[in-house]
C-alpha atoms as a PDB file:
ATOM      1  CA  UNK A   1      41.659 108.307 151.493  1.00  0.00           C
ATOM      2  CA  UNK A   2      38.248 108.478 149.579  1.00  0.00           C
ATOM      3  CA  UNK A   3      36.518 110.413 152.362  1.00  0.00           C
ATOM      4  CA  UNK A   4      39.428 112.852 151.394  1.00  0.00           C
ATOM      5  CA  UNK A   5      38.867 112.317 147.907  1.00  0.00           C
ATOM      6  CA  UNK A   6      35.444 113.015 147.944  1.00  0.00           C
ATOM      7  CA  UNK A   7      36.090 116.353 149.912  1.00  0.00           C
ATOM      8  CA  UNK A   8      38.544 117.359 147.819  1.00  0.00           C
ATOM      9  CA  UNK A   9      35.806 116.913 144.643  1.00  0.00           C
ATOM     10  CA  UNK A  10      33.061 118.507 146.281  1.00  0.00           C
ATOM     11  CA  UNK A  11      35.054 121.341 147.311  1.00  0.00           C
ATOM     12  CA  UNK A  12      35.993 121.833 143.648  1.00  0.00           C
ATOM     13  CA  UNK A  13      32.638 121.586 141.997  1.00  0.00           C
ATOM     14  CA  UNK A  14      31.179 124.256 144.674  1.00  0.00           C
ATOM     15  CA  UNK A  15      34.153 126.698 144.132  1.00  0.00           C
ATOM     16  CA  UNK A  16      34.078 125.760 140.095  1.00  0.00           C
ATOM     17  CA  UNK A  17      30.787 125.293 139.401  1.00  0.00           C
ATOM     18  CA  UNK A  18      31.635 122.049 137.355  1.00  0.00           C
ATOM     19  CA  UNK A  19      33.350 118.542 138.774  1.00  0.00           C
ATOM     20  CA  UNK A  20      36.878 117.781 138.153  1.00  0.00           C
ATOM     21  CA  UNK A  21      37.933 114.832 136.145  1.00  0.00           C
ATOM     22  CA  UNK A  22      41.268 114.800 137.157  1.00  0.00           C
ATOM     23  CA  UNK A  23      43.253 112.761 140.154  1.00  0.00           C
ATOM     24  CA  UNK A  24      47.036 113.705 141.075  1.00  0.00           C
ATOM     25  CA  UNK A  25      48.507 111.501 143.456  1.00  0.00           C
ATOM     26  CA  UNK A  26      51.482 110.232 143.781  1.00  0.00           C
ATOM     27  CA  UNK A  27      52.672 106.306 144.633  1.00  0.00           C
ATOM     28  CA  UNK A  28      52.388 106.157 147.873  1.00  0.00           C
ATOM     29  CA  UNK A  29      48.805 107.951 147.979  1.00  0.00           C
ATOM     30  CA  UNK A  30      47.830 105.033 145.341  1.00  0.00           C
ATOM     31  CA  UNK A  31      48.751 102.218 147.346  1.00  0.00           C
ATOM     32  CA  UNK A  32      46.281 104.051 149.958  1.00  0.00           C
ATOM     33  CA  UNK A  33      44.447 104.298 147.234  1.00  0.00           C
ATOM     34  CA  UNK A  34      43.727 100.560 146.411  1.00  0.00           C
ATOM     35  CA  UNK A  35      43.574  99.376 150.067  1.00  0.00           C
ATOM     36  CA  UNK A  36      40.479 101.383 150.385  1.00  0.00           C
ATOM     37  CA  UNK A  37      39.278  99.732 147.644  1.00  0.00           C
ATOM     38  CA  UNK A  38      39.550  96.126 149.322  1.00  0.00           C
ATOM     39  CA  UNK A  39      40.555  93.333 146.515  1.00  0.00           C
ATOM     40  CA  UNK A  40      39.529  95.923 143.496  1.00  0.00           C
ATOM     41  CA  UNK A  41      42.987  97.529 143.243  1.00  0.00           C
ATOM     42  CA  UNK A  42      43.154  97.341 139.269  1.00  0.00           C
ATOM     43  CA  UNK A  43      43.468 101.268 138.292  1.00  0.00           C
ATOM     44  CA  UNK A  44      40.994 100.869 135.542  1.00  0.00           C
ATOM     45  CA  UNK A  45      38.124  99.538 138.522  1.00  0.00           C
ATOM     46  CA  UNK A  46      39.508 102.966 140.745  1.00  0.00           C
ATOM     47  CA  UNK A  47      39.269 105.084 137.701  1.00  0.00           C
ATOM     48  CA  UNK A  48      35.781 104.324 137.014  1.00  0.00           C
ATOM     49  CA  UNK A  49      35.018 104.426 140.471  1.00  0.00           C
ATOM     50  CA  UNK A  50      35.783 107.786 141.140  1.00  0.00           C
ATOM     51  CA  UNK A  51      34.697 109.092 137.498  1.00  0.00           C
ATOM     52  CA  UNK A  52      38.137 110.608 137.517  1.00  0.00           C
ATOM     53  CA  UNK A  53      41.282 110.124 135.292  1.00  0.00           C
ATOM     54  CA  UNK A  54      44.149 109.042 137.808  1.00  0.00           C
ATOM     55  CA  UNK A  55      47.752 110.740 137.145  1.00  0.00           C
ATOM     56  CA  UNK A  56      50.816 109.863 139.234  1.00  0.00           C
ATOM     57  CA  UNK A  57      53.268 112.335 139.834  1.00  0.00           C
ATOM     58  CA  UNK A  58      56.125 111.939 142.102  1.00  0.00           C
ATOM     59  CA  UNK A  59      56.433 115.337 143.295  1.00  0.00           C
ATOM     60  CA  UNK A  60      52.415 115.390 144.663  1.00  0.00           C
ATOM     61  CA  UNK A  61      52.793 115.801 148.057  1.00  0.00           C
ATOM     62  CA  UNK A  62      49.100 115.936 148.795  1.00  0.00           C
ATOM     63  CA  UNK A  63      46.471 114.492 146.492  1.00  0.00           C
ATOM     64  CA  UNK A  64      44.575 117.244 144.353  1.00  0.00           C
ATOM     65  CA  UNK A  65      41.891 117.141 141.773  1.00  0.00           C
ATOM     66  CA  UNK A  66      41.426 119.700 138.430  1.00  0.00           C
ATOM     67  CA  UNK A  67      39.531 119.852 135.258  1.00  0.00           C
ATOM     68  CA  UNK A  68      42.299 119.240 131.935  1.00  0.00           C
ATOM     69  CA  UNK A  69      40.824 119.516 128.728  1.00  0.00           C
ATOM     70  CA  UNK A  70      43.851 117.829 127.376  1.00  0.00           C
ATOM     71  CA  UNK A  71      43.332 114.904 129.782  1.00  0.00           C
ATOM     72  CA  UNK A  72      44.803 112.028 127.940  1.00  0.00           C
ATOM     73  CA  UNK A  73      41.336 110.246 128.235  1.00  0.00           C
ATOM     74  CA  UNK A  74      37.816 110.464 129.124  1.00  0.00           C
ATOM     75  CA  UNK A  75      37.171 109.389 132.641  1.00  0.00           C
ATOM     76  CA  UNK A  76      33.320 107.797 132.982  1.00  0.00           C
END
């Protein structure tokens, strides 16, 4: 999951020229999610992590990542 993660960044900032700060995946992709993450499953530890904001939504089939100025908080 964060191999595909990371491709999914890098393939943003090179077609984008800037890095996303957004997440979408839904539950099931976050329980994948925090077992790659190996006893660190708190969201908070994932979110600064991956330096993105992490949004569920149930209708995400596949994980995705975009830049939202109106992202509900800064992710560092």
């Amino acid at each position: 999951m964060l191999s595909f993660i990371y491709r999914l960044c890098r393939d943003f900032e090179r077609d984008m020229g800037y890095a996303p700060n957004v997440l979408f995946i839904n539950p099931g992709h976050l329980a994948s999610l925090r077992d790659s993450f190996a006893g660190e499953a708190d969201l908070e530890v994932i979110r600064q992590r991956l330096g993105l904001e992490v949004l569920l939504r149930a209708d995400a089939v596949h994980p995705s990542v975009n830049w939202l100025l109106s992202a509900s908080r800064k992710a560092v």
